[in-house]
PDB file of N, CA and C in Angstrom:
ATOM      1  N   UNK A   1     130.562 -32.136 -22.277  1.00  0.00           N
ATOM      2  CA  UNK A   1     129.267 -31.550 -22.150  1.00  0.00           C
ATOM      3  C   UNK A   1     129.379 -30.066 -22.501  1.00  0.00           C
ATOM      4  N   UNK A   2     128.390 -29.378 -22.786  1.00  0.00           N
ATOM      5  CA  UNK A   2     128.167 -28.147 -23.674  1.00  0.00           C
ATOM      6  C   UNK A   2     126.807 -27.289 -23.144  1.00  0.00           C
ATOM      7  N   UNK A   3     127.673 -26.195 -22.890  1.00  0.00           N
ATOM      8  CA  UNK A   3     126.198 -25.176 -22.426  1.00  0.00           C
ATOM      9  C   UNK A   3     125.981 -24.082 -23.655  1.00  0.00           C
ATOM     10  N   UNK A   4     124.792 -24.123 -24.173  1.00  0.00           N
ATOM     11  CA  UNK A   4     125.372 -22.897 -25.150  1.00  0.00           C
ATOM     12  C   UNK A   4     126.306 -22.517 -25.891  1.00  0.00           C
ATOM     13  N   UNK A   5     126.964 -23.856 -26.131  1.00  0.00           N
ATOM     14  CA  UNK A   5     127.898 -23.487 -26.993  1.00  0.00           C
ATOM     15  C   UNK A   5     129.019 -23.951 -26.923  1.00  0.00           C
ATOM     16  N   UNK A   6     129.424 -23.929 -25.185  1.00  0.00           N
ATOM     17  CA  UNK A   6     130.582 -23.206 -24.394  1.00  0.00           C
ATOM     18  C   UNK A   6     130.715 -24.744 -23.690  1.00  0.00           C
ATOM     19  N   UNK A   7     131.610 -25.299 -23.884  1.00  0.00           N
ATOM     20  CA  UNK A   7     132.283 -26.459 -22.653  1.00  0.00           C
ATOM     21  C   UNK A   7     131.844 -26.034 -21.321  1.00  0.00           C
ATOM     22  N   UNK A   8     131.800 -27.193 -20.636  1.00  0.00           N
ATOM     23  CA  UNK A   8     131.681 -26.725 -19.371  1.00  0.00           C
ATOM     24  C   UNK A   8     132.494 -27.446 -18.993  1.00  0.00           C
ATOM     25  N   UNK A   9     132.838 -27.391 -17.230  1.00  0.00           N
ATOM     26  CA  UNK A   9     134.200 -28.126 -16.518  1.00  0.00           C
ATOM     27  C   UNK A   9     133.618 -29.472 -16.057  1.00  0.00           C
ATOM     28  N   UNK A  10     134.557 -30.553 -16.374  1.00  0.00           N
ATOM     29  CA  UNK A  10     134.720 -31.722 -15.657  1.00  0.00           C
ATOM     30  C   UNK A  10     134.279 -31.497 -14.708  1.00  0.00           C
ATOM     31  N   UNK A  11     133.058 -32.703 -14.189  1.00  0.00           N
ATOM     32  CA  UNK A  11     132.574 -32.809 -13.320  1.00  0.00           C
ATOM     33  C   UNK A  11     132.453 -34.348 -11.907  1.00  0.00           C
ATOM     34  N   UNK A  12     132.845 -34.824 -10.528  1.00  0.00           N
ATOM     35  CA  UNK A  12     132.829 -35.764 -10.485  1.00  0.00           C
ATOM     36  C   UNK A  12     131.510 -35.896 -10.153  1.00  0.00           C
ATOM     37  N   UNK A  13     130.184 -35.216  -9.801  1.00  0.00           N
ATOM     38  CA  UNK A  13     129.003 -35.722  -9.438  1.00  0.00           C
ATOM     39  C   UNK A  13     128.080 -34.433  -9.357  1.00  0.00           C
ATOM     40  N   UNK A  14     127.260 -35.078  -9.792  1.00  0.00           N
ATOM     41  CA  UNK A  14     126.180 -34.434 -10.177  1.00  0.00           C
ATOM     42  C   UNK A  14     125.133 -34.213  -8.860  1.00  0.00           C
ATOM     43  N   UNK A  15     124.631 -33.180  -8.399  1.00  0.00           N
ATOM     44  CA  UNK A  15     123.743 -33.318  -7.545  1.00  0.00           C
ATOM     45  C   UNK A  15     122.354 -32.631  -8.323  1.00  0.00           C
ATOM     46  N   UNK A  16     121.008 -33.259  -7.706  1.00  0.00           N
ATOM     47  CA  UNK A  16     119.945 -32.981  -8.535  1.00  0.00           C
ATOM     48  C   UNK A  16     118.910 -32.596  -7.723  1.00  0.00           C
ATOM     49  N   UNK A  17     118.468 -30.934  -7.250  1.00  0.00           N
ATOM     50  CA  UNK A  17     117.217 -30.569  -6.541  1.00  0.00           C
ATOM     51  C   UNK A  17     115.920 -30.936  -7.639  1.00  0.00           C
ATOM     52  N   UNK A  18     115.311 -31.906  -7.158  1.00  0.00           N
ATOM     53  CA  UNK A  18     113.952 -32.333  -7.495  1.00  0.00           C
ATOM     54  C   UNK A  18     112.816 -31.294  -7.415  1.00  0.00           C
ATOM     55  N   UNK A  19     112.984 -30.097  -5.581  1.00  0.00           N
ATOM     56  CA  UNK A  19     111.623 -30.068  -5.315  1.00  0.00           C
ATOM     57  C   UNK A  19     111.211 -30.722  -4.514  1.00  0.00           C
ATOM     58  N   UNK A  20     110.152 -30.049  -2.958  1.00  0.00           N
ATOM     59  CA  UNK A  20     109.890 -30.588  -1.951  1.00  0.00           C
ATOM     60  C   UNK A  20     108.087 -31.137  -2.401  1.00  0.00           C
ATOM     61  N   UNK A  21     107.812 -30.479  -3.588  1.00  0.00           N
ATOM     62  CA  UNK A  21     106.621 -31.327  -4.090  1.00  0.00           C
ATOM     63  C   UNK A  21     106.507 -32.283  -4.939  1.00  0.00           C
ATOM     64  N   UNK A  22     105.624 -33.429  -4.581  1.00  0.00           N
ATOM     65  CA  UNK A  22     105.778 -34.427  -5.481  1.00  0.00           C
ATOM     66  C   UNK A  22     104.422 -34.479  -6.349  1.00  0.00           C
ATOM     67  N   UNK A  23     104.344 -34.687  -7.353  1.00  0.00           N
ATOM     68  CA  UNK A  23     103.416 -34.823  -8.757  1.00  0.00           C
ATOM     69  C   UNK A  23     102.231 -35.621  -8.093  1.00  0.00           C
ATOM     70  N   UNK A  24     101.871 -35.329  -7.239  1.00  0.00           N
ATOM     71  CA  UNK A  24     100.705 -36.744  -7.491  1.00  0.00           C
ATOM     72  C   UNK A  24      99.782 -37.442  -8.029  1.00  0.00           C
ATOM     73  N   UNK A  25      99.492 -36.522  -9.145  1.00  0.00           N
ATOM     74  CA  UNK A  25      98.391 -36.804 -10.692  1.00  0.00           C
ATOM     75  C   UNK A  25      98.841 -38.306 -11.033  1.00  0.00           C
ATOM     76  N   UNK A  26      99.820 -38.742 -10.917  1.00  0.00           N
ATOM     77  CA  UNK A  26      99.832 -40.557 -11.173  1.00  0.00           C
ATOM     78  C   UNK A  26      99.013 -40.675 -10.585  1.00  0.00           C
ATOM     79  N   UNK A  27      99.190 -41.146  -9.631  1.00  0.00           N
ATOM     80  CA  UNK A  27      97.891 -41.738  -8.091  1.00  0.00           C
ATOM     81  C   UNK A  27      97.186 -41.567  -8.070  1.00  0.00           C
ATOM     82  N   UNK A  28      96.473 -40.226  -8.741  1.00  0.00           N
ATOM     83  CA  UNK A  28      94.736 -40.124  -8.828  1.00  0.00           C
ATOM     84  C   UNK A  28      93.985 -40.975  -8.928  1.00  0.00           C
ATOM     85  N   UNK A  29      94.277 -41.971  -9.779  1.00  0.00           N
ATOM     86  CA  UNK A  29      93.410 -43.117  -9.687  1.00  0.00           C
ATOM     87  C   UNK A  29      93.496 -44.452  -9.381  1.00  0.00           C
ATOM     88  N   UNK A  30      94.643 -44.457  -8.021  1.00  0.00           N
ATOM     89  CA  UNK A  30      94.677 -45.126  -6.818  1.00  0.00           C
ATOM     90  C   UNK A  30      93.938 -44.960  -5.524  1.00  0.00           C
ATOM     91  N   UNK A  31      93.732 -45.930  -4.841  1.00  0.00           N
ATOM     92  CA  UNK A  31      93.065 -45.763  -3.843  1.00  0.00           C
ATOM     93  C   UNK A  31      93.916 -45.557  -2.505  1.00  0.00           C
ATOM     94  N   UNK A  32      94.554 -44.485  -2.630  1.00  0.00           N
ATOM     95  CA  UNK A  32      95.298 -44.229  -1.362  1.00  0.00           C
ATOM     96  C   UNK A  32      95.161 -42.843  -0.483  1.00  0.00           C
ATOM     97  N   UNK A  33      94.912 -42.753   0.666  1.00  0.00           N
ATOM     98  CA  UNK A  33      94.861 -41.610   1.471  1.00  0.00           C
ATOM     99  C   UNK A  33      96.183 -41.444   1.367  1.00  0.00           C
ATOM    100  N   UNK A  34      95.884 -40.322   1.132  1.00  0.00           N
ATOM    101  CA  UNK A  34      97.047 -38.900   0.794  1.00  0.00           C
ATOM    102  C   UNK A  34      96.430 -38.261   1.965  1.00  0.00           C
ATOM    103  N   UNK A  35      97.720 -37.274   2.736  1.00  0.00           N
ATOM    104  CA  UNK A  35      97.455 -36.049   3.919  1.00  0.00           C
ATOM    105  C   UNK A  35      98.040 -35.148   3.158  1.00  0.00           C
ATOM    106  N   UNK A  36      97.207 -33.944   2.929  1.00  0.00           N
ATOM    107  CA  UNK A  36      97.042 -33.103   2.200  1.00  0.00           C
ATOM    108  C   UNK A  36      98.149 -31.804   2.850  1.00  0.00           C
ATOM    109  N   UNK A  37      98.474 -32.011   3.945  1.00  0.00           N
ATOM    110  CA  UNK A  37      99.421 -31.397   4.377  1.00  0.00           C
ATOM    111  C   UNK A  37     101.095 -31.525   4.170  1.00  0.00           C
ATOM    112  N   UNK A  38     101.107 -32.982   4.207  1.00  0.00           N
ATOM    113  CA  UNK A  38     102.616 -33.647   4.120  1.00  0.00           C
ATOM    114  C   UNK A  38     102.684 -34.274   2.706  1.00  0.00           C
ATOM    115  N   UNK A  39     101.588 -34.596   1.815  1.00  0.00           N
ATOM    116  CA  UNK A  39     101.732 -35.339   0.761  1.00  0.00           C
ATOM    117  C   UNK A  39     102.491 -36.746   0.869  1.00  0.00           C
ATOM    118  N   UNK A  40     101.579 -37.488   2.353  1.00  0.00           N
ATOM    119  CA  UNK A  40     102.753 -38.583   2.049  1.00  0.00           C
ATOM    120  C   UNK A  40     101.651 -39.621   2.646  1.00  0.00           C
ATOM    121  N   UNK A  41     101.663 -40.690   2.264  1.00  0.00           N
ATOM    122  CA  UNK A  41     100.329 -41.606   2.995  1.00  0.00           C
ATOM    123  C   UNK A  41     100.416 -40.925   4.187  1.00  0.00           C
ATOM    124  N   UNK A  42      98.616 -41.203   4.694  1.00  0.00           N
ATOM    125  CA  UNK A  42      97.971 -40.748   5.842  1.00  0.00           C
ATOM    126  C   UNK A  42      98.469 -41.229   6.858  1.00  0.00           C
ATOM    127  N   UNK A  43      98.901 -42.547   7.383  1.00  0.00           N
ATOM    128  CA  UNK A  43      98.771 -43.289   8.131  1.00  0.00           C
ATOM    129  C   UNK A  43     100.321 -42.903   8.415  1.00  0.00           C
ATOM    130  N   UNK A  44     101.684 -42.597   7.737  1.00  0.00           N
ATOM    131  CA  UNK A  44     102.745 -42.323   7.709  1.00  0.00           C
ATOM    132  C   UNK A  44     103.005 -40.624   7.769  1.00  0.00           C
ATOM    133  N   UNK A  45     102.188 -39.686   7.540  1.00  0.00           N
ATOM    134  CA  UNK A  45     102.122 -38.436   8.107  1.00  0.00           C
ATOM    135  C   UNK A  45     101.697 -37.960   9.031  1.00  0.00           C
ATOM    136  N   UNK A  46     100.522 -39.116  10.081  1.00  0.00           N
ATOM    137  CA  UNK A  46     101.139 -39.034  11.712  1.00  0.00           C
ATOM    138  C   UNK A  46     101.847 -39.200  12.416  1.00  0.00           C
ATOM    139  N   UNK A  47     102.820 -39.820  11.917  1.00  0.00           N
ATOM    140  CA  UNK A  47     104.645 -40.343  12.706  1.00  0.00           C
ATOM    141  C   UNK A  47     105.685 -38.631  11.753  1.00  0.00           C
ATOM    142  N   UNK A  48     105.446 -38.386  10.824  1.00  0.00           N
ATOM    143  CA  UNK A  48     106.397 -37.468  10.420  1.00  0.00           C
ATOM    144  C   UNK A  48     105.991 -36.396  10.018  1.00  0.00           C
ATOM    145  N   UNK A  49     104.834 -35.304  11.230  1.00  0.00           N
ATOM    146  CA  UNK A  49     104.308 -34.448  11.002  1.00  0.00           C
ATOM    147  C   UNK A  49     105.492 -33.420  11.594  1.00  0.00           C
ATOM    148  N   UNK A  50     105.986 -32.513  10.722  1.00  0.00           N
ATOM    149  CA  UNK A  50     107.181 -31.599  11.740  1.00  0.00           C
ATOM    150  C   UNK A  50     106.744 -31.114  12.827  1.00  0.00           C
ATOM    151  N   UNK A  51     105.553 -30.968  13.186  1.00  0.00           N
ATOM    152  CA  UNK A  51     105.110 -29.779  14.533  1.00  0.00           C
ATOM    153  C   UNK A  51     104.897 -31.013  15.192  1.00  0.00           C
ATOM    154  N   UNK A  52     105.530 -32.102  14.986  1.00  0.00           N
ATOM    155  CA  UNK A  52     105.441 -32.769  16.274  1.00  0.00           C
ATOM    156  C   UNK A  52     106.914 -33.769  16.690  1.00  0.00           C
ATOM    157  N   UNK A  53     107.443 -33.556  15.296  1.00  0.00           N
ATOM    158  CA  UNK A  53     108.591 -34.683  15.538  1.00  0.00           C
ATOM    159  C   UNK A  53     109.908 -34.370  14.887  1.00  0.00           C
ATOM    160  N   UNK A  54     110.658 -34.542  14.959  1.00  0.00           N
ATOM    161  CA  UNK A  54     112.346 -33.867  13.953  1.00  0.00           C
ATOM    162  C   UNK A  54     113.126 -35.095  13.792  1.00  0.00           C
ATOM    163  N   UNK A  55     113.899 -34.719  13.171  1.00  0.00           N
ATOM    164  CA  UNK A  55     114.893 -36.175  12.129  1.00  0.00           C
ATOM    165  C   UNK A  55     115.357 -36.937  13.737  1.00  0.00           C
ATOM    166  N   UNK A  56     115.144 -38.009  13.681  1.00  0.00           N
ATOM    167  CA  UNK A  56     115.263 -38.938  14.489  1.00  0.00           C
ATOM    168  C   UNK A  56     114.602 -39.270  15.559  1.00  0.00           C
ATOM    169  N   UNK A  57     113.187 -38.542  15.511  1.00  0.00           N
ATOM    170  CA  UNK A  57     112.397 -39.045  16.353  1.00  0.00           C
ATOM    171  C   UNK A  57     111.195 -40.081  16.138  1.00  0.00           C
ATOM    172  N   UNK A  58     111.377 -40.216  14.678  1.00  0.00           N
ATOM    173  CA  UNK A  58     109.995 -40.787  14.521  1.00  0.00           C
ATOM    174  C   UNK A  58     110.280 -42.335  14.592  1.00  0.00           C
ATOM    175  N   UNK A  59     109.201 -42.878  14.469  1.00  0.00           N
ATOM    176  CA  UNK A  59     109.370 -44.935  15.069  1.00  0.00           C
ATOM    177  C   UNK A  59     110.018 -45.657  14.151  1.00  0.00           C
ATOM    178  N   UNK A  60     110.452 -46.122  13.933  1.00  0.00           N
ATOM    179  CA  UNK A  60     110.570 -47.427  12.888  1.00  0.00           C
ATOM    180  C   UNK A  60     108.963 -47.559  12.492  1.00  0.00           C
ATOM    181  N   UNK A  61     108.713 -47.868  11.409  1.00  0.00           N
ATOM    182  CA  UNK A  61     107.500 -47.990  10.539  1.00  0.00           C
ATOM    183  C   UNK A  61     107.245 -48.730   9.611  1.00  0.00           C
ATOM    184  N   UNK A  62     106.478 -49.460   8.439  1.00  0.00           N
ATOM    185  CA  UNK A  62     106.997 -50.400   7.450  1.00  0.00           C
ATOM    186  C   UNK A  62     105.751 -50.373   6.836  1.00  0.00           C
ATOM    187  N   UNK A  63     105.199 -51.315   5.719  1.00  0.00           N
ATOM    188  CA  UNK A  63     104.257 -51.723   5.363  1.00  0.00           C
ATOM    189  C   UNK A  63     103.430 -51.173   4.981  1.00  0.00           C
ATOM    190  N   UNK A  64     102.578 -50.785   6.474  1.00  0.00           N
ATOM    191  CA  UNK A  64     101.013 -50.668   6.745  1.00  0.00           C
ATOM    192  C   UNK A  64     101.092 -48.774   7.153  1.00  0.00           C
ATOM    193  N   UNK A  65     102.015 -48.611   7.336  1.00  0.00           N
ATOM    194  CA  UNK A  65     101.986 -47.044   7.253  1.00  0.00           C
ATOM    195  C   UNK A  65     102.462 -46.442   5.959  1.00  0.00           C
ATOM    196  N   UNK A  66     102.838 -47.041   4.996  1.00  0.00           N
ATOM    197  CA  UNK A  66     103.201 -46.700   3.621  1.00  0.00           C
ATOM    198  C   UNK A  66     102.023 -46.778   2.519  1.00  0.00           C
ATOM    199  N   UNK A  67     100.775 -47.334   3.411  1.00  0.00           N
ATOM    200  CA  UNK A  67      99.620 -47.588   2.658  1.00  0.00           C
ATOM    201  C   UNK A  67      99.588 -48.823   1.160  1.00  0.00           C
ATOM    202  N   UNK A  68     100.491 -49.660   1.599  1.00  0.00           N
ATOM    203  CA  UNK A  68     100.709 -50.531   0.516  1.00  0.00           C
ATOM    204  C   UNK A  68     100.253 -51.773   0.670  1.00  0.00           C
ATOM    205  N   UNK A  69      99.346 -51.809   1.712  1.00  0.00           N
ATOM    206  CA  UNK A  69      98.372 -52.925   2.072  1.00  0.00           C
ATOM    207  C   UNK A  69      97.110 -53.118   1.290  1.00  0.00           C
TER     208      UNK A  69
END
């Protein structure tokens, strides 16, 4: 692999920051509540709102909170 020119060093893994925002212009013309705060179905951003809950508190969840009903 090549930066400018220039080799770069052997690498064993790649890590990749995405970004804590996600695109949601696909979905526009789905019918899904979005929470405009968390960007994540509605029904699933009352279990994983931070001012109320931290990594390992929230329920087991599935389905019907993913809005895929």
């Amino acid at each position: 692999m090549r930066s400018n020119g220039q080799p770069l060093p052997d690498a064993d893994e790649i890590i990749v920051a995405t970004g804590l925002r996600p695109n949601l212009q696909p979905l526009s013309e789905l019918r899904l509540a979005i929470d405009q705060t968390t960007q994540s179905p509605a029904q699933l951003a009352q279990l994983i709102d931070p001012n109320e809950y931290s990594c390992g508190t929230v329920r087991p969840h599935g389905l019907d909170e993913l809005g895929t009903r």
